[in-house]
C-alpha atoms as a PDB file:
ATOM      1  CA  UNK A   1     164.915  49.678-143.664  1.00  0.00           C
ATOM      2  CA  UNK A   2     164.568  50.391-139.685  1.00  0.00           C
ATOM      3  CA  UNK A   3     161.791  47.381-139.703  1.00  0.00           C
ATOM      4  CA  UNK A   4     164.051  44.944-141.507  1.00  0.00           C
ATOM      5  CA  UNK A   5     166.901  45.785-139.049  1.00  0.00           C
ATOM      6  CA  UNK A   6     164.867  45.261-136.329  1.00  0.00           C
ATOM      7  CA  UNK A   7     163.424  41.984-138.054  1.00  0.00           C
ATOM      8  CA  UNK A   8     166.858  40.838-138.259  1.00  0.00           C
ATOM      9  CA  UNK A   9     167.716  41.546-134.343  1.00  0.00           C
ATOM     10  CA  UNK A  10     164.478  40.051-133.847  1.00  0.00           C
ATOM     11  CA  UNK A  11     165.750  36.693-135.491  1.00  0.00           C
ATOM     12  CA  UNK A  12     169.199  36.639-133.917  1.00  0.00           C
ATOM     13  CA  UNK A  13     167.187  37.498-130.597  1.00  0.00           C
ATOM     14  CA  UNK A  14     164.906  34.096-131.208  1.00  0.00           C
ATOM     15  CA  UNK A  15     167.851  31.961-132.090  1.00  0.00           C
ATOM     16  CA  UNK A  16     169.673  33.310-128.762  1.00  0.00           C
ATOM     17  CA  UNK A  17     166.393  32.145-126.520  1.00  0.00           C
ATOM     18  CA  UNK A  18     166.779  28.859-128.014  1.00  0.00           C
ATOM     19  CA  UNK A  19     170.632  28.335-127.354  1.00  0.00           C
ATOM     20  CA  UNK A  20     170.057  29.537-123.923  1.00  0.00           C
ATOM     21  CA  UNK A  21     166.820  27.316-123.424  1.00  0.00           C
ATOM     22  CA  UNK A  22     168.739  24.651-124.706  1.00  0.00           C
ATOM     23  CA  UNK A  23     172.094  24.964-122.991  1.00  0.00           C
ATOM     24  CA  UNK A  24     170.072  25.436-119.141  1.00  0.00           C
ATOM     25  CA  UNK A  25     167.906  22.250-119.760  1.00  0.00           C
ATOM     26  CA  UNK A  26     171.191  20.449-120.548  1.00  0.00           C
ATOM     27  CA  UNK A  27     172.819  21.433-118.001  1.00  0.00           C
ATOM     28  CA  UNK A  28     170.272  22.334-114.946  1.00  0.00           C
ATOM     29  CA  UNK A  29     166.804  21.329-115.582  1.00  0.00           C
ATOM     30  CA  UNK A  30     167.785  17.733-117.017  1.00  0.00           C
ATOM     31  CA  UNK A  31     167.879  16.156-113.606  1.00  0.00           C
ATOM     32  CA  UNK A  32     164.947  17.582-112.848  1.00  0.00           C
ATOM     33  CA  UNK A  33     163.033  16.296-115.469  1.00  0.00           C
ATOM     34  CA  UNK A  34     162.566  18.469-118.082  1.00  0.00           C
ATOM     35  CA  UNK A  35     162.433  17.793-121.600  1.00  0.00           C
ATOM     36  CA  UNK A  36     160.355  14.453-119.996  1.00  0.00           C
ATOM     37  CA  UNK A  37     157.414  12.943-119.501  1.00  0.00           C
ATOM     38  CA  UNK A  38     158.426  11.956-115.520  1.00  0.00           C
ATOM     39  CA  UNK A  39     159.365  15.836-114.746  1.00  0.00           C
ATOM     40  CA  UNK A  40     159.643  15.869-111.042  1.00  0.00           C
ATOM     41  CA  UNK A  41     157.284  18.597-109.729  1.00  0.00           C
ATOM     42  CA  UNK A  42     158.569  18.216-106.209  1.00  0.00           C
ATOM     43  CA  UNK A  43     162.379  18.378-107.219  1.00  0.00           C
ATOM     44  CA  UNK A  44     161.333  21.445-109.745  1.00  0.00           C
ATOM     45  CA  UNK A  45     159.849  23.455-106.725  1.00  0.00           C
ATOM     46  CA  UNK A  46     162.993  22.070-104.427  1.00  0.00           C
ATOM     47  CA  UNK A  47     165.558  23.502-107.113  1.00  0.00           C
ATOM     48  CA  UNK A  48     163.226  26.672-107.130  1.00  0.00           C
ATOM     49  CA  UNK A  49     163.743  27.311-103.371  1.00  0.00           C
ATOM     50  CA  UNK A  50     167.632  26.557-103.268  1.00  0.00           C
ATOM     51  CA  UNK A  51     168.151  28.596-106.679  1.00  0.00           C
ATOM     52  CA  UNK A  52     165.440  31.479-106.431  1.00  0.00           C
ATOM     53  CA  UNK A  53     165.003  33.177-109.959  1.00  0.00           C
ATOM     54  CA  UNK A  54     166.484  30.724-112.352  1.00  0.00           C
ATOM     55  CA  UNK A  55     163.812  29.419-113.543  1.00  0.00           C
ATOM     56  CA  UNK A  56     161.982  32.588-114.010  1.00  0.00           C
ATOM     57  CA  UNK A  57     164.419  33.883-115.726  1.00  0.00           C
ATOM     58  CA  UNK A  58     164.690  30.630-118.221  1.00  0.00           C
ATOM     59  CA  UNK A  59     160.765  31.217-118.531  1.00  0.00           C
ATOM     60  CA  UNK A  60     161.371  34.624-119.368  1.00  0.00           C
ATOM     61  CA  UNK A  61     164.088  34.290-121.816  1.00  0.00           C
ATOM     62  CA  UNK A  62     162.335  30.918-124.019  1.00  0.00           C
ATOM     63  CA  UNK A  63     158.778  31.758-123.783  1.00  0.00           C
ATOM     64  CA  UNK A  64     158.451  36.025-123.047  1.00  0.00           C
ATOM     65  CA  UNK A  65     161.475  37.602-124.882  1.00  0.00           C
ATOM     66  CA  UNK A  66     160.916  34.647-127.570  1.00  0.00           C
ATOM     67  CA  UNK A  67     157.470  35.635-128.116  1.00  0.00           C
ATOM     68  CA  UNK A  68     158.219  39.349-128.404  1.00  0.00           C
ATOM     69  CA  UNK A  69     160.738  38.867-130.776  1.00  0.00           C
ATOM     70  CA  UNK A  70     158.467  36.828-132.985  1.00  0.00           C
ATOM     71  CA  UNK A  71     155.856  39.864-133.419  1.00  0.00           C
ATOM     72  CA  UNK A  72     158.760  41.772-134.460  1.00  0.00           C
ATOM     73  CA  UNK A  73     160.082  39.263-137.072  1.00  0.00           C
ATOM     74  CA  UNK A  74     156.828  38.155-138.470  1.00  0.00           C
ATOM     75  CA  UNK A  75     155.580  41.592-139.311  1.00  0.00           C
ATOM     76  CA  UNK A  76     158.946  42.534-140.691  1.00  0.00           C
ATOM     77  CA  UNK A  77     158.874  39.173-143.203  1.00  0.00           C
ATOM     78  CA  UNK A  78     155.173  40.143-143.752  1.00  0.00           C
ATOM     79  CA  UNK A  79     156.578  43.239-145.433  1.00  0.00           C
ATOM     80  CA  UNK A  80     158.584  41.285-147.776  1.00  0.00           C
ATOM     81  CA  UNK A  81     156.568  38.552-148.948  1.00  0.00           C
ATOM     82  CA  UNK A  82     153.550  40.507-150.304  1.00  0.00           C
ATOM     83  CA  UNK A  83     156.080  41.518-153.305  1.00  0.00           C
ATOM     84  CA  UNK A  84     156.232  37.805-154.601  1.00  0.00           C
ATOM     85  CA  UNK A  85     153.556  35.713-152.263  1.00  0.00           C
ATOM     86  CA  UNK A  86     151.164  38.136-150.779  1.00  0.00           C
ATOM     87  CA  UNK A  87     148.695  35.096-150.447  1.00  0.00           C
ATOM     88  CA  UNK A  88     150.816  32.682-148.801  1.00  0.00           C
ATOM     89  CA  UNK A  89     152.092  36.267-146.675  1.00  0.00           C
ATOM     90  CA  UNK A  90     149.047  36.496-145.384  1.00  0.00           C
ATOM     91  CA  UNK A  91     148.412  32.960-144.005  1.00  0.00           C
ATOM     92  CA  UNK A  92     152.083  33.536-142.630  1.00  0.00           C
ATOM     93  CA  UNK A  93     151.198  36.560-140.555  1.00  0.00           C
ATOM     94  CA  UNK A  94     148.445  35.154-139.420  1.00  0.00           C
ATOM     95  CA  UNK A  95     150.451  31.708-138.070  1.00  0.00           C
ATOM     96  CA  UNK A  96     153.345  33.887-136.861  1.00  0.00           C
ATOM     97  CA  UNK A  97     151.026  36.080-134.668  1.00  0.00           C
ATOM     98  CA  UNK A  98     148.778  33.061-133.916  1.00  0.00           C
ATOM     99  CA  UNK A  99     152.500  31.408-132.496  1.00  0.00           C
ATOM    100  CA  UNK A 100     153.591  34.426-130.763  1.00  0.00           C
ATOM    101  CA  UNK A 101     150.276  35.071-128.257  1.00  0.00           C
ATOM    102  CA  UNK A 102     150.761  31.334-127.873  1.00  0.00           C
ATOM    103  CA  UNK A 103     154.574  31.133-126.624  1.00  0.00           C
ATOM    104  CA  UNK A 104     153.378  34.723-125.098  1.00  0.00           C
ATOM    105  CA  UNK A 105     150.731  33.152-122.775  1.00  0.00           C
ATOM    106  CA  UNK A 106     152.866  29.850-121.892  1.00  0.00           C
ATOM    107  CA  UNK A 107     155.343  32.205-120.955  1.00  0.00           C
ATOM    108  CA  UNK A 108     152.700  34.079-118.511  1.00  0.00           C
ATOM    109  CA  UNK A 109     151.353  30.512-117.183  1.00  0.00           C
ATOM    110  CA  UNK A 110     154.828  29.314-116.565  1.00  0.00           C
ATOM    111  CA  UNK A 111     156.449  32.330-114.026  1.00  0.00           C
ATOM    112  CA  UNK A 112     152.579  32.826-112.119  1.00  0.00           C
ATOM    113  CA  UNK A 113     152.511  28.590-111.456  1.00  0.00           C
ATOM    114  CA  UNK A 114     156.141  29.209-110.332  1.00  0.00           C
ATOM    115  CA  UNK A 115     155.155  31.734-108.263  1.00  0.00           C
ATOM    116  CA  UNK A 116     152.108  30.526-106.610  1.00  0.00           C
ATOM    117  CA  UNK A 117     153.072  26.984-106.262  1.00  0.00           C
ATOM    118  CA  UNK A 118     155.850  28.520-104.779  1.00  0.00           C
ATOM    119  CA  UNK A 119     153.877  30.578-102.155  1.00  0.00           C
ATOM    120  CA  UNK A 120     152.393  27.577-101.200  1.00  0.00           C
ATOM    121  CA  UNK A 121     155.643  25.225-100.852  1.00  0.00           C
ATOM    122  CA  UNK A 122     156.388  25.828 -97.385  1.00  0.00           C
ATOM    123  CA  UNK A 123     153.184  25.073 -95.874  1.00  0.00           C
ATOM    124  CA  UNK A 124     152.014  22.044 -98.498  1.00  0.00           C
ATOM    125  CA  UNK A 125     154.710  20.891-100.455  1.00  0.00           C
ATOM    126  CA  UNK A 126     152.373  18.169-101.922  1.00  0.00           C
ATOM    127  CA  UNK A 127     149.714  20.889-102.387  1.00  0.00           C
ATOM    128  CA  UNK A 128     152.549  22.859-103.737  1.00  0.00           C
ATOM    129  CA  UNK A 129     153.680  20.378-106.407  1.00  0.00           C
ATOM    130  CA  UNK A 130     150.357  19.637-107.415  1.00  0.00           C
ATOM    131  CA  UNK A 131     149.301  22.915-108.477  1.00  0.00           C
ATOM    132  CA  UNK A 132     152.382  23.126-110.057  1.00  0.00           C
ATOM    133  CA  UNK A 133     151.667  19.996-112.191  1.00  0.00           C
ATOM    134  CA  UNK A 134     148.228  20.902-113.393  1.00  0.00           C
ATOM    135  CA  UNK A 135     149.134  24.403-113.901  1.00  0.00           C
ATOM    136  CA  UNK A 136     152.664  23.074-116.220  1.00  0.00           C
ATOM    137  CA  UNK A 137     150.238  21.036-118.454  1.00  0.00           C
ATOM    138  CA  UNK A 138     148.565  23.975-119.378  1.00  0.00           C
ATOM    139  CA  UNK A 139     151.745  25.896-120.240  1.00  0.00           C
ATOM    140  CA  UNK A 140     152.809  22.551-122.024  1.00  0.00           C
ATOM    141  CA  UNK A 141     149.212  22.579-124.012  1.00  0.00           C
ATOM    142  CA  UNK A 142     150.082  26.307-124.924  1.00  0.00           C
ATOM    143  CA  UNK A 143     153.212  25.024-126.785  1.00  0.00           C
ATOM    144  CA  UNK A 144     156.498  24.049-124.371  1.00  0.00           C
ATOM    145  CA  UNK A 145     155.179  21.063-125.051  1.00  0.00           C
ATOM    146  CA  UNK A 146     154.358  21.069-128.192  1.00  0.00           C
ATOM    147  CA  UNK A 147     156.076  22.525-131.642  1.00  0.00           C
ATOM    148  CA  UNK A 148     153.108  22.432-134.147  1.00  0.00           C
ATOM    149  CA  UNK A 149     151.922  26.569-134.156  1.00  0.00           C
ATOM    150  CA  UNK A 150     156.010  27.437-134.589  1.00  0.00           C
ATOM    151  CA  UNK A 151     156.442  24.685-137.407  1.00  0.00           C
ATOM    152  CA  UNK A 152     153.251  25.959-139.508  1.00  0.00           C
ATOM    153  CA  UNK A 153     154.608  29.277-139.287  1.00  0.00           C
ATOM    154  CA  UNK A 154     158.267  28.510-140.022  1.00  0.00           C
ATOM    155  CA  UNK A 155     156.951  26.236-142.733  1.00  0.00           C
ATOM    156  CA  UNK A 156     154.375  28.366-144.114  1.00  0.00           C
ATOM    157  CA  UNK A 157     157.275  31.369-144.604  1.00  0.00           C
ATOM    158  CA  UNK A 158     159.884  28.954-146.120  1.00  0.00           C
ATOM    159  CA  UNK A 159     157.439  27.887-148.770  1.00  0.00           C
ATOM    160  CA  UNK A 160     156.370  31.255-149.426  1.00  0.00           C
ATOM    161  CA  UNK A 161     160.052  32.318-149.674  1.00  0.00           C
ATOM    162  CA  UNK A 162     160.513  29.051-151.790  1.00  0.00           C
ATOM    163  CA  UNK A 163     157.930  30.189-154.354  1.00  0.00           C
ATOM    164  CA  UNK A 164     158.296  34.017-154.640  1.00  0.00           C
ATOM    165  CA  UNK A 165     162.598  34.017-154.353  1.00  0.00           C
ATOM    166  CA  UNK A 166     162.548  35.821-150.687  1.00  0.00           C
ATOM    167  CA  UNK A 167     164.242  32.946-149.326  1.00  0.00           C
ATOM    168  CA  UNK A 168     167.870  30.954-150.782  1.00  0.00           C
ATOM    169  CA  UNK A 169     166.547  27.877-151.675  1.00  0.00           C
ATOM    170  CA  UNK A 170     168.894  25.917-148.569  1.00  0.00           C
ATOM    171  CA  UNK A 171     166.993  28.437-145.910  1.00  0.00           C
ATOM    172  CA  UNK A 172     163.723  27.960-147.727  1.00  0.00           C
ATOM    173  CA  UNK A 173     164.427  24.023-147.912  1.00  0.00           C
ATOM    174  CA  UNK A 174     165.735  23.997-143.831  1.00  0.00           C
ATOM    175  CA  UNK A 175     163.041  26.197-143.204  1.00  0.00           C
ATOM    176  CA  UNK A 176     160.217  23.290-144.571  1.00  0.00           C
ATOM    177  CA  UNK A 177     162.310  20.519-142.591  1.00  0.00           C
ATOM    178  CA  UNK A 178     161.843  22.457-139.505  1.00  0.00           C
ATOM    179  CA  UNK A 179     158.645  23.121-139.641  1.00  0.00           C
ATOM    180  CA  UNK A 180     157.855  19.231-140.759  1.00  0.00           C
ATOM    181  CA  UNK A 181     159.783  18.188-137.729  1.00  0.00           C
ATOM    182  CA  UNK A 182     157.475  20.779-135.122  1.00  0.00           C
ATOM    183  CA  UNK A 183     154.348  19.593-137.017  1.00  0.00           C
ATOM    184  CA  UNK A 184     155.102  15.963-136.240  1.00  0.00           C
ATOM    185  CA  UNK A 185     155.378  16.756-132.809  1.00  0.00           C
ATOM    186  CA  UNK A 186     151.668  15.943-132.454  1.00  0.00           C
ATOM    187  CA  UNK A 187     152.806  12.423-132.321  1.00  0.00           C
ATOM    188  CA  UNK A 188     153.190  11.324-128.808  1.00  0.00           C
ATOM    189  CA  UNK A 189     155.810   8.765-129.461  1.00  0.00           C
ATOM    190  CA  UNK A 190     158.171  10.894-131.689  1.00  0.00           C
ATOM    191  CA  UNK A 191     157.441  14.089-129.651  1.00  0.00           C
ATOM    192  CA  UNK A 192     160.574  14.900-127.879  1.00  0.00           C
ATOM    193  CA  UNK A 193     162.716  13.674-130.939  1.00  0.00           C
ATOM    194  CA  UNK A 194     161.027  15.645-133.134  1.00  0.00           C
ATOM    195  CA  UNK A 195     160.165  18.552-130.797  1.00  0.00           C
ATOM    196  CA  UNK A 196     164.610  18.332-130.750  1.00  0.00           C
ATOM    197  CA  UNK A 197     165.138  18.637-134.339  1.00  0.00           C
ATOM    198  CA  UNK A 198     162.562  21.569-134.423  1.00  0.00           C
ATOM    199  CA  UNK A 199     164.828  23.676-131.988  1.00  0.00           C
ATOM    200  CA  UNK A 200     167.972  22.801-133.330  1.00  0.00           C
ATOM    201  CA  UNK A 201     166.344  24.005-136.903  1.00  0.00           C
ATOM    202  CA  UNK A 202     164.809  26.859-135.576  1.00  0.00           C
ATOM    203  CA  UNK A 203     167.910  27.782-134.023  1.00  0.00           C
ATOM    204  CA  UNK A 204     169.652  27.837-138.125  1.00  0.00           C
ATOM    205  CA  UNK A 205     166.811  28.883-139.711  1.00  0.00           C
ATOM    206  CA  UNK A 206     166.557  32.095-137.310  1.00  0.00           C
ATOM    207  CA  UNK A 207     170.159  32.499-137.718  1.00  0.00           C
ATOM    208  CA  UNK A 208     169.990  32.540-141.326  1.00  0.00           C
ATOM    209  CA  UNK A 209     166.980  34.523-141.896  1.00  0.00           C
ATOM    210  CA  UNK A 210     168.552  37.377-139.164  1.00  0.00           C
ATOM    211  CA  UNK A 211     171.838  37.795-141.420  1.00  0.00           C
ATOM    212  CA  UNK A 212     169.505  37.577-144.334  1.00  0.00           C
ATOM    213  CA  UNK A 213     167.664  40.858-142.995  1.00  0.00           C
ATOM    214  CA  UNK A 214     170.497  42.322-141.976  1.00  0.00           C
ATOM    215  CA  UNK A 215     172.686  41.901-145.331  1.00  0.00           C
ATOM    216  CA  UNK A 216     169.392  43.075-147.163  1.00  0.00           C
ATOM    217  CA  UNK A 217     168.816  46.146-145.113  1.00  0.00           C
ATOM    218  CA  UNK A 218     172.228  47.274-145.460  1.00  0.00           C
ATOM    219  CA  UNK A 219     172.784  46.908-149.143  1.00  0.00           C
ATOM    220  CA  UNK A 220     169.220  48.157-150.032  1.00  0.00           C
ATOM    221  CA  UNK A 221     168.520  52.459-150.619  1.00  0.00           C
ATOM    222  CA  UNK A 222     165.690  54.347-151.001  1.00  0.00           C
ATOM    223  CA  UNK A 223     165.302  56.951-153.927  1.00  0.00           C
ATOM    224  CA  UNK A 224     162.537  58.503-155.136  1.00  0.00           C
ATOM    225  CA  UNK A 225     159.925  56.166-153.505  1.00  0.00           C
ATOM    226  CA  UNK A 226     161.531  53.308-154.626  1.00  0.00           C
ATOM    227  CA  UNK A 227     163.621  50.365-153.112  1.00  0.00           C
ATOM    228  CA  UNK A 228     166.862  49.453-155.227  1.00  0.00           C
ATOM    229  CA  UNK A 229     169.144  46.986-154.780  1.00  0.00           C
ATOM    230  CA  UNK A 230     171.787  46.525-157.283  1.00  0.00           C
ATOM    231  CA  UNK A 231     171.678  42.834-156.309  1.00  0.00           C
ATOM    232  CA  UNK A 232     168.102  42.552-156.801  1.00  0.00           C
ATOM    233  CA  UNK A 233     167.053  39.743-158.963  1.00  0.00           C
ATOM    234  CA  UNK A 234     163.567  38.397-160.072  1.00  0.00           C
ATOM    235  CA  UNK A 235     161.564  36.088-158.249  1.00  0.00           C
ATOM    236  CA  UNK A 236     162.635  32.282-158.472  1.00  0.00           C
ATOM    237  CA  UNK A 237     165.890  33.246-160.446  1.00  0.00           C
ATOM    238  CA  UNK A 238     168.172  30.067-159.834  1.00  0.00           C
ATOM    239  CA  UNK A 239     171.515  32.226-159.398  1.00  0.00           C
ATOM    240  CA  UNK A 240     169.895  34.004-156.104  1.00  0.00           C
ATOM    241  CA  UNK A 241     172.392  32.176-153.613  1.00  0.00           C
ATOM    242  CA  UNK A 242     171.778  34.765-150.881  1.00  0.00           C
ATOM    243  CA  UNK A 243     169.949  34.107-147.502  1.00  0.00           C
ATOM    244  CA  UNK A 244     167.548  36.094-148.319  1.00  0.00           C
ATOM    245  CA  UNK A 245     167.569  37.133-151.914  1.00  0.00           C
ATOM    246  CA  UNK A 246     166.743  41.033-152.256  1.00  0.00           C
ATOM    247  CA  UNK A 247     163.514  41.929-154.485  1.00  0.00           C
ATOM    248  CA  UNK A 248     163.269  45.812-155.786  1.00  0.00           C
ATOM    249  CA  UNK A 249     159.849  47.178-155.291  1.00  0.00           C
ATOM    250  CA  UNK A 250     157.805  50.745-154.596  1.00  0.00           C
ATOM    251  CA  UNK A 251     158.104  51.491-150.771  1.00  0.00           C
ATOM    252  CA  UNK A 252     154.484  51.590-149.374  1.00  0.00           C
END
């Protein structure tokens, strides 16, 4: 139970990053920009030197602590699928993991082009604010720019939940929405609409699923070997209303 616990901080950790990555574009990086095609290098490094450490510390928080989180969560929704789905668990681990290094490595990309274009702001602001450009595309390419690793993987798990009963079917059915809405953000014109309505699901859907661990792991004992939840119900049973719906099964 100490995995699901920590899946379910995990969750409510990822939901945080969002609210916070949401709530500092609003209100700081807006005029600046972000969340655009036009984002103002110059202005970015400008706000950078008057405010020194605020945007590190947004990189930090949406992209670092997000991705670390993640490895947490997927592994401890990898343990719980295999009971109902372990085919579809699979592919989900694998996406989840495949989403993490990639929000991981934006996150790295994003704080050393701060830094260096930084470095190189008082001396050649131009130079600067180039560097800065070529090296944010990148970290865009990686996925701040992009939803379409995080919807496969919130997808993927919301069908598997869908089909084996780990999921309530509104979570499971959010869950597919979400992910629809990050996959369509391949589509240039739709991409900051959509890329939207992917945070502002992920934001429920990690919600949901962290209560969902958390309720789970607290009503759930071990005896003899075996998991039992008086709750538990089969697989698909239409009367499972819970976030996540608890599934009895041998401990590994």
């Amino acid at each position: 139970m100490i995995l699901t616990r920590l899946g379910s901080i995990a969750a409510l950790t990822c939901a945080a990053t969002y609210l916070v990555g949401f709530a500092t574009l609003v209100t700081l990086l807006a005029p600046l920009g972000y969340g655009k095609y036009e984002v103002d290098a110059a202005a970015v490094l400008a706000f950078n030197a008057a405010h020194p450490g605020i945007l590190t510390a947004w990189n930090s928080a949406i992209y670092l602590l997000n991705a670390l989180s993640l490895v947490v969560l997927v592994t401890a929704l990898s343990t719980r699928l295999p009971w109902t789905a372990p085919d579809w668990a699979r592919v989900a681990r694998g996406l989840g993991l495949v989403w993490a290094t990639l929000v991981l490595g934006a996150g790295m990309i994003s704080n050393v082009a701060l830094e260096r274009a930084s470095y190189l702001y008082d001396t050649d602001p131009a130079g600067a604010a180039e560097l800065w450009t070529i090296l944010h595309t990148v970290e865009l390419g990686l996925g701040g720019g992009n939803e379409i690793a995080g919807g496969a993987w919130i997808g993927c798990v919301s069908l598997a939940g869908l089909i084996g009963g780990n999921l309530s079917r509104p979570v499971a059915w959010l869950g597919l929405a979400t992910g629809t809405a990050g996959l369509a953000t391949i589509i240039s014109p739709l991409g900051h609409v959509t890329g939207a309505v992917f945070g502002l699901g992920a934001i429920v859907w990690f919600l949901a699923v962290g209560v969902g661990l958390w309720s789970t792991a607290t009503k759930s004992s071990i005896s003899r070997g075996v998991r039992v939840d008086p709750n538990a119900r089969l697989p698909n049973d239409p009367k499972c209303s819970t976030l996540l719906c608890p599934i009895a099964g041998r401990v590994a």
